[in-house]
Protein backbone atom coordinates (compact mmCIF):
# COMPACT_ATOMS: atom_id res chain seq x y z
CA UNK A 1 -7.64 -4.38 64.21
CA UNK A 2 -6.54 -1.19 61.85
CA UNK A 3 -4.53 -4.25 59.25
CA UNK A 4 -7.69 -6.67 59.30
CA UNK A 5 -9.58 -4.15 58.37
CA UNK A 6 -6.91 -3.03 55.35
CA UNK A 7 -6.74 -6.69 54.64
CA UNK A 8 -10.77 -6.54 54.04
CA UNK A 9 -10.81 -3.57 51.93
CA UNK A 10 -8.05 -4.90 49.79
CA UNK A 11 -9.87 -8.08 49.37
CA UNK A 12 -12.87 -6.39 48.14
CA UNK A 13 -11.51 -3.78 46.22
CA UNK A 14 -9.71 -7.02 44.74
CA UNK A 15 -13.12 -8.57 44.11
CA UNK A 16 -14.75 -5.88 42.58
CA UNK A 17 -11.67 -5.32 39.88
CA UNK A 18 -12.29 -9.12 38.60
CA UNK A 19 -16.29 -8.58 38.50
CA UNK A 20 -16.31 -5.57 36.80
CA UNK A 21 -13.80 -6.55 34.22
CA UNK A 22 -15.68 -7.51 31.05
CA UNK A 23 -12.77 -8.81 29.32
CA UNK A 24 -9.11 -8.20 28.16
CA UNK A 25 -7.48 -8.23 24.93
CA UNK A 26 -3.64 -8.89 23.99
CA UNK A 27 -2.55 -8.57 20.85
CA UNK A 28 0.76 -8.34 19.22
CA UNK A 29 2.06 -5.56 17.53
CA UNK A 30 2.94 -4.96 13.96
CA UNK A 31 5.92 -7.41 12.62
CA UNK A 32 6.77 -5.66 10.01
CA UNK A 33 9.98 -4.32 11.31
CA UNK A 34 10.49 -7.36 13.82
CA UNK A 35 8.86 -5.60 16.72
CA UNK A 36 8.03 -8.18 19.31
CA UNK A 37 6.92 -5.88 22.12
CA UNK A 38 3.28 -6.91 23.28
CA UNK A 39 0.06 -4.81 24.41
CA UNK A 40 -2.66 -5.69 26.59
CA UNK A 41 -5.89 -3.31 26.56
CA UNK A 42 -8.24 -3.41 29.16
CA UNK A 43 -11.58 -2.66 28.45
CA UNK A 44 -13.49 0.02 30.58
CA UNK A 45 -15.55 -1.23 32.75
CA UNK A 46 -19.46 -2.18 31.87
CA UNK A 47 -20.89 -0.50 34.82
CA UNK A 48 -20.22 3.48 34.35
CA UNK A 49 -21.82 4.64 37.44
CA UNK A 50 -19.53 4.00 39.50
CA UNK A 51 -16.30 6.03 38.77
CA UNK A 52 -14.44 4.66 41.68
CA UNK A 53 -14.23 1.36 40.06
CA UNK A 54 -12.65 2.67 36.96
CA UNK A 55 -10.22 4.32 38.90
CA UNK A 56 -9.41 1.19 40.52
CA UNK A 57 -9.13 -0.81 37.34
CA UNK A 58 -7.13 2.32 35.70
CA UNK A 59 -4.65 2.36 38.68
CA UNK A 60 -4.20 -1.52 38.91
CA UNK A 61 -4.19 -1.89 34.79
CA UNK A 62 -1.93 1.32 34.05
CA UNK A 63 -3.70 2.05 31.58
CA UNK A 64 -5.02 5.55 31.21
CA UNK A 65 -7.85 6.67 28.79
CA UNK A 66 -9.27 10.13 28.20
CA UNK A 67 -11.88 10.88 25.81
CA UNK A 68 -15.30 10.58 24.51
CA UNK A 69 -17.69 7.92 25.75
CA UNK A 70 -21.18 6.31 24.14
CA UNK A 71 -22.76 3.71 26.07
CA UNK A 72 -20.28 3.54 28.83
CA UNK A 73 -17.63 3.01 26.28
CA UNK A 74 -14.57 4.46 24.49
CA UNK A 75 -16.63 6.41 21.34
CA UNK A 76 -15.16 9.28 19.77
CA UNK A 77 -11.80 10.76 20.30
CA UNK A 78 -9.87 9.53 22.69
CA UNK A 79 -6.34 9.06 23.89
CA UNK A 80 -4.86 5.87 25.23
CA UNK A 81 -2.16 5.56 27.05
CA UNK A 82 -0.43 2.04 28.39
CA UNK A 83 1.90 0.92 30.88
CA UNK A 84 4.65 0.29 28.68
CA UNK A 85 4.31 4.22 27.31
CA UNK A 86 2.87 3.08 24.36
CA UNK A 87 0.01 5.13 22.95
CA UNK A 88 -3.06 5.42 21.15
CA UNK A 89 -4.75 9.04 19.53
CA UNK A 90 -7.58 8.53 17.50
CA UNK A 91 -10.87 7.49 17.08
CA UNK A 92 -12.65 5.33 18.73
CA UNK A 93 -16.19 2.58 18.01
CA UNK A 94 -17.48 0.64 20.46
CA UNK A 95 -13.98 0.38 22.73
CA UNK A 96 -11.93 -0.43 19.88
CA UNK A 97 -9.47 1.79 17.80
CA UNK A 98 -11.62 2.14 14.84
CA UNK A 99 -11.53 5.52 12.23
CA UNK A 100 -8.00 7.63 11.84
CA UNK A 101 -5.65 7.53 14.49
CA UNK A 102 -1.90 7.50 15.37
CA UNK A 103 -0.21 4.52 17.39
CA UNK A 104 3.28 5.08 18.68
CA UNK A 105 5.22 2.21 20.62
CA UNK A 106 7.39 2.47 23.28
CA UNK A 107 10.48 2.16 21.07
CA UNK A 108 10.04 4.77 18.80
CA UNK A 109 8.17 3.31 15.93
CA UNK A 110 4.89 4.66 14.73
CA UNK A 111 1.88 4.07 12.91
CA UNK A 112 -0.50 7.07 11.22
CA UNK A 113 -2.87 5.75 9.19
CA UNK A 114 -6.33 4.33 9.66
CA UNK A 115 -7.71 1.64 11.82
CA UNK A 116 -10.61 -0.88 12.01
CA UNK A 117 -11.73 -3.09 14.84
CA UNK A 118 -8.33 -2.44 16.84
CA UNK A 119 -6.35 -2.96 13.61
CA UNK A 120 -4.55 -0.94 11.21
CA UNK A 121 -6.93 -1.23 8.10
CA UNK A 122 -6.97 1.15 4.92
CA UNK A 123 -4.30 3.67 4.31
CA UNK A 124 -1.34 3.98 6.50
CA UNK A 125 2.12 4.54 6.78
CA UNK A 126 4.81 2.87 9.31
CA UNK A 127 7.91 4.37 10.48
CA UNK A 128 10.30 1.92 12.06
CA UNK A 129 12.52 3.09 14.78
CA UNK A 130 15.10 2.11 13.16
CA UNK A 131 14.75 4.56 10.28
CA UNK A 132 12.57 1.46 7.48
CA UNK A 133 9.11 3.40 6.47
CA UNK A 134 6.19 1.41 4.48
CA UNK A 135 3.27 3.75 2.96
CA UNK A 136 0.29 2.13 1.41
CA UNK A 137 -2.57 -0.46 2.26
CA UNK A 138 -3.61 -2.12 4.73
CA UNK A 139 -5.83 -5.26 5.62
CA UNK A 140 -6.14 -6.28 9.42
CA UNK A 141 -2.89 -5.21 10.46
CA UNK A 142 -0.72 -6.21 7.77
CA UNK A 143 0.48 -4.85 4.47
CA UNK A 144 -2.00 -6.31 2.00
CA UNK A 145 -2.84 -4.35 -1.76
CA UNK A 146 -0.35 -1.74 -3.19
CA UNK A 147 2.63 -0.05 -0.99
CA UNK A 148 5.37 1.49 -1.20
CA UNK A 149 8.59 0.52 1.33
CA UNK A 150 11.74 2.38 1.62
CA UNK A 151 14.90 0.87 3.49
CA UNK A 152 17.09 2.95 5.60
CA UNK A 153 20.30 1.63 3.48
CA UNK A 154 18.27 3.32 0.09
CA UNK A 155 16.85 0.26 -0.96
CA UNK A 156 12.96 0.70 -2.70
CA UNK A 157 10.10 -1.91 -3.41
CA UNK A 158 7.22 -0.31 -4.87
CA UNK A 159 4.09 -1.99 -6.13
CA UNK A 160 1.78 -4.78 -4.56
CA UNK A 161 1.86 -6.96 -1.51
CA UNK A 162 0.00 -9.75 0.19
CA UNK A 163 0.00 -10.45 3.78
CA UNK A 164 3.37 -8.87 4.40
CA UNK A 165 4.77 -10.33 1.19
CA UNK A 166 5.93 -8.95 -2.17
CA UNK A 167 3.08 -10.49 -4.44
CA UNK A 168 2.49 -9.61 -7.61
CA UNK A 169 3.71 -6.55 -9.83
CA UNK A 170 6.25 -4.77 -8.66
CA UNK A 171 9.91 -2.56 -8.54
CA UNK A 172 12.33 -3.50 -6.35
CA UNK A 173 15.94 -1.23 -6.60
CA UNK A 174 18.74 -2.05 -4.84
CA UNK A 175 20.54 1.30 -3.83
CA UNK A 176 23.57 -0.56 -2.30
CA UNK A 177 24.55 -2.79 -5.76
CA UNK A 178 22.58 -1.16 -8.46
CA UNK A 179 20.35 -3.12 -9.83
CA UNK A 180 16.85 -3.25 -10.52
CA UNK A 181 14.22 -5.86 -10.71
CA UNK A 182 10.76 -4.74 -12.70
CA UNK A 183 8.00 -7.92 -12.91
CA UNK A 184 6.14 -10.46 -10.76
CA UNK A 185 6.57 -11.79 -7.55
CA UNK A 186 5.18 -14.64 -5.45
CA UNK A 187 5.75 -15.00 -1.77
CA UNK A 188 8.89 -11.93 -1.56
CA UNK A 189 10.29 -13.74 -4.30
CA UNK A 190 10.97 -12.91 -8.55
CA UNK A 191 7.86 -15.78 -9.89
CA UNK A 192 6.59 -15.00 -13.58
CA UNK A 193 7.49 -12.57 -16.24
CA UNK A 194 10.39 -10.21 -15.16
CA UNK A 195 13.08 -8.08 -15.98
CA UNK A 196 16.20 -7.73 -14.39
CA UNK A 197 18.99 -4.97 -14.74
CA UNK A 198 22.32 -6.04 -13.37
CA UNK A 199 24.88 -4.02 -11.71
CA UNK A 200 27.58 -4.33 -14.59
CA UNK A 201 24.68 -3.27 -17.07
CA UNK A 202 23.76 -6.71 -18.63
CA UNK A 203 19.72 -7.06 -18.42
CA UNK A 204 17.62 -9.90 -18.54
CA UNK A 205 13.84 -10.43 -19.54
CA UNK A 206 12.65 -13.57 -19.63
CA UNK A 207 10.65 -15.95 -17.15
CA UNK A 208 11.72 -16.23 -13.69
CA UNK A 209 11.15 -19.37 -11.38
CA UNK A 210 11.55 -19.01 -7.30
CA UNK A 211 13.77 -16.04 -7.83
CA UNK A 212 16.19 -17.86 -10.67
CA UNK A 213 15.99 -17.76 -14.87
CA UNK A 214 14.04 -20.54 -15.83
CA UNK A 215 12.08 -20.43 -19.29
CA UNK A 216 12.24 -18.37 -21.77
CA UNK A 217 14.73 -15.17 -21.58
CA UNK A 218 16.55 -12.99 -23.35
CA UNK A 219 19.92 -11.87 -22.04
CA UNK A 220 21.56 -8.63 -23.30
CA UNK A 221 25.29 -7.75 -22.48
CA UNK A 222 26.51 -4.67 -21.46
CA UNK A 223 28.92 -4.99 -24.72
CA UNK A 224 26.09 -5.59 -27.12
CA UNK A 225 26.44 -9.15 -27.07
CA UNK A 226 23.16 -11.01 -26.96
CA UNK A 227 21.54 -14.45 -25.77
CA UNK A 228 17.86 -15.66 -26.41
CA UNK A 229 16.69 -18.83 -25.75
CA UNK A 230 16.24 -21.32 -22.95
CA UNK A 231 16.71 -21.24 -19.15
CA UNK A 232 16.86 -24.21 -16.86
CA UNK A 233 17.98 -23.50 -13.21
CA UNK A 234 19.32 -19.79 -14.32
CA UNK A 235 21.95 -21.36 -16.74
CA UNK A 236 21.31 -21.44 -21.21
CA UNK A 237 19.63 -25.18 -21.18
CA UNK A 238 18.04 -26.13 -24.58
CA UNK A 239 17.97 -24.21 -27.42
CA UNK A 240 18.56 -20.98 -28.05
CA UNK A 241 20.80 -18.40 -30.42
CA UNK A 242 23.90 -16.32 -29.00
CA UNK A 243 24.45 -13.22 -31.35
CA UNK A 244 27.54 -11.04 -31.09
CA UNK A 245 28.03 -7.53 -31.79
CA UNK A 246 30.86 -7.93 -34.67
CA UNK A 247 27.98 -10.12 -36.55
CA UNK A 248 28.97 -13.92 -35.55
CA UNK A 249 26.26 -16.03 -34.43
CA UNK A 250 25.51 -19.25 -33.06
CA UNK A 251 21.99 -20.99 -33.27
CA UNK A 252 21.48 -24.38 -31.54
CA UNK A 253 21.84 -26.34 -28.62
CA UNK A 254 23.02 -25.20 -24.93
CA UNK A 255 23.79 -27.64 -22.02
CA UNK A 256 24.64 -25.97 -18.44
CA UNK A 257 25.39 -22.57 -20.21
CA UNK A 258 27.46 -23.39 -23.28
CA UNK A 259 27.20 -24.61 -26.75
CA UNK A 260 26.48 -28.30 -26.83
CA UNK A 261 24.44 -30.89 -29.21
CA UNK A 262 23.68 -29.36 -32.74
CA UNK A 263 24.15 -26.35 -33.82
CA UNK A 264 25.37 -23.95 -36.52
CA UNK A 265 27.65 -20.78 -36.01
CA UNK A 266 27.64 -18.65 -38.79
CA UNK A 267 30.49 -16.30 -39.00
CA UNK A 268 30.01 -12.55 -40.34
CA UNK A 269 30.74 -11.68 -43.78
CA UNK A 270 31.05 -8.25 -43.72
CA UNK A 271 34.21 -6.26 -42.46
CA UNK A 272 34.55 -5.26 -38.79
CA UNK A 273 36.98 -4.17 -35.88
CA UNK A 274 35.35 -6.31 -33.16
CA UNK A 275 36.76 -9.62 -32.92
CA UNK A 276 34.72 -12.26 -31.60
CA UNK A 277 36.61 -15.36 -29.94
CA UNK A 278 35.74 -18.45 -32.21
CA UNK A 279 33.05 -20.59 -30.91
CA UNK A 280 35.15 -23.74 -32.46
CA UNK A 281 38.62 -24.32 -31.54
CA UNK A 282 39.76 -22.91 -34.95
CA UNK A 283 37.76 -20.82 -37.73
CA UNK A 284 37.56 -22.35 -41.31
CA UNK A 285 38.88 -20.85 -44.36
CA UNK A 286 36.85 -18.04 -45.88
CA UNK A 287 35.46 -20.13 -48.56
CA UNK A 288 33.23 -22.00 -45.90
CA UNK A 289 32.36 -18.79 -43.53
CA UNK A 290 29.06 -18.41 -44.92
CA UNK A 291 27.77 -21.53 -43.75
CA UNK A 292 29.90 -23.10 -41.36
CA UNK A 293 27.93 -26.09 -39.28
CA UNK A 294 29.35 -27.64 -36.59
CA UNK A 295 28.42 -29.67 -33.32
CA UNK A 296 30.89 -28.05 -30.15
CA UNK A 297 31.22 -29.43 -27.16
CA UNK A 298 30.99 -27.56 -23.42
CA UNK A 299 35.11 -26.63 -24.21
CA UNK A 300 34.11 -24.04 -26.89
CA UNK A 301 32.99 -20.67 -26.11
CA UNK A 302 32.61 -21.32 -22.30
CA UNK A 303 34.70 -17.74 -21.59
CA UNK A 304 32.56 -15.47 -24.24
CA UNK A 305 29.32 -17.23 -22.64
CA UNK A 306 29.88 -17.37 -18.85
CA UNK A 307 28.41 -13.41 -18.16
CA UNK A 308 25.31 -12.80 -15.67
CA UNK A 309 25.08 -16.88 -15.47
CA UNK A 310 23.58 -16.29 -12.12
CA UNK A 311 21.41 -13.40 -10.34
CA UNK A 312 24.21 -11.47 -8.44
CA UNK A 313 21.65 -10.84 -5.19
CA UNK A 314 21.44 -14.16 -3.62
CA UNK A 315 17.82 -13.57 -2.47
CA UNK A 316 15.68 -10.96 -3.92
CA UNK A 317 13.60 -10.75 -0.74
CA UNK A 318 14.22 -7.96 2.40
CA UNK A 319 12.13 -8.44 5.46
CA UNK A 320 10.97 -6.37 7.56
């Protein structure tokens, strides 16, 4: 007799968890540092005069809230607590996170910042458990206007972002090789006008396509030697003019990175103690220095030409 009736009162306790649930949200946590772990928030219950109910949905949820209330709902202050020891302090509209507030997971990570209809939304900064932090804007949950991001190995990306992404103007350094990109970006990539320092010193400004020279660029050696011209698929394509320090210089036509089609190279007249390798296979007499014109082939020049050919960082792009 004593279990039928436990059976009964389970059944409607049961019964009166399901009716008095007015709904449940799950949503997943911020990617931006790969977290995968997922929250569900139960909403408190629509019928507030009844506190045994709550307690009911509290205890079979494991959720906990304490705070302010409007309406029989979360309004004000509050903190909430989940299952997984995740936790929300802040403010609350209408049940939802909503105002300034402070969201730590389970794992460590945390978010302090401010929030709008149960998403971070406005300023805010994320700390990664594993030691990444982001600071900046925010549009329904994700990084979305101008932010700053700072990598646990050192490396920095300051300027603007869309959706997660690196979109538009911005700095990325690379602490662990160096260099430095300044200019554009679509979709985490180096898209538009852009400037690039490399790690041995030589710096580029130019266009950038997809993350590789393609346009218009001028490339300036660490030595003093300079390129300007044309960029297809990151290599000199087309025409363009290759000036070195000691005063030689070559105007004209580039295939695949060297010399090749027309062009002139026009040897310095005055004296000097930097010694250029000849861009033919042998240098004329003086007598025709002035104005030497001559086509060359891919052969000539190919080791004074080769630097920075190609971006030394693979992709530009960190996630998160």
């Amino acid at each position: 007799m004593y279990t039928i009736f436990l059976v009964i009162l389970s059944l409607r306790i049961f019964f009166i968890y399901i009716k008095s649930l007015k709904h449940i949200f799950i949503y997943i946590s911020l990617d931006d540092f790969n977290h995968s772990n997922i929250q569900t928030v139960y909403t408190m219950s629509a019928d507030t005069t009844n506190k045994s109910i709550q307690r009911v949905i509290d205890y079979m949820s494991g959720a906990r809230y304490k705070g302010a209330y409007k309406n029989g709902k979360r309004h004000g202050f509050g903190r909430l607590v989940l299952n997984n020891g995740s936790f929300y302090e802040g403010e609350f509209v209408n049940n939802e996170k909503h105002g300034t507030g402070t969201y730590k997971w389970a794992n460590g990570s945390v978010f302090e910042g401010q929030f709008a209809n149960d998403q971070p939304h406005g300023k805010g900064k994320l700390i990664s458990n594993n030691g990444d932090l982001y600071n900046g804007d925010w549009v329904k949950g994700k990084r979305h206007g101008e932010g700053k991001t700072i990598w646990k190995n050192g490396n920095i990306y300051e300027g603007k972002y869309d959706k997660n992404e690196k979109h538009g103007y911005g700095i990325h350094v690379w602490r662990t090789n160096g260099s430095k990109y300044t200019g554009n970006w679509q979709h985490n990539i180096p898209h538009g006008q852009g400037r690039y320092e490399y790690e041995n010193g030589d710096v580029y400004e130019g266009d950038f396509n997809q993350g590789i020279r393609h346009g218009y660029g001028k490339l300036t050696y660490a030595n003093g030697d300079i390129y300007e011209g044309e960029y297809v698929n990151d290599l000199k394509h087309g025409n363009g003019k290759f000036l070195w320090t000691n005063g030689d210089s070559y105007h004209g036509q580039f295939v695949e990175g060297v010399p090749d089609g027309m062009g002139e190279y026009i040897w310095a007249l005055k004296q000097s103690t930097v010694i250029s390798e000849p861009i033919v296979e042998e240098k004329p007499p003086i007598a025709e220095k002035k104005n030497a014109k001559k086509s060359t082939t891919k052969r000539s020049a190919k080791k004074q030409l080769s630097h920075s050919d190609a971006l030394p960082y693979g992709s530009p792009s960190e996630s998160f």
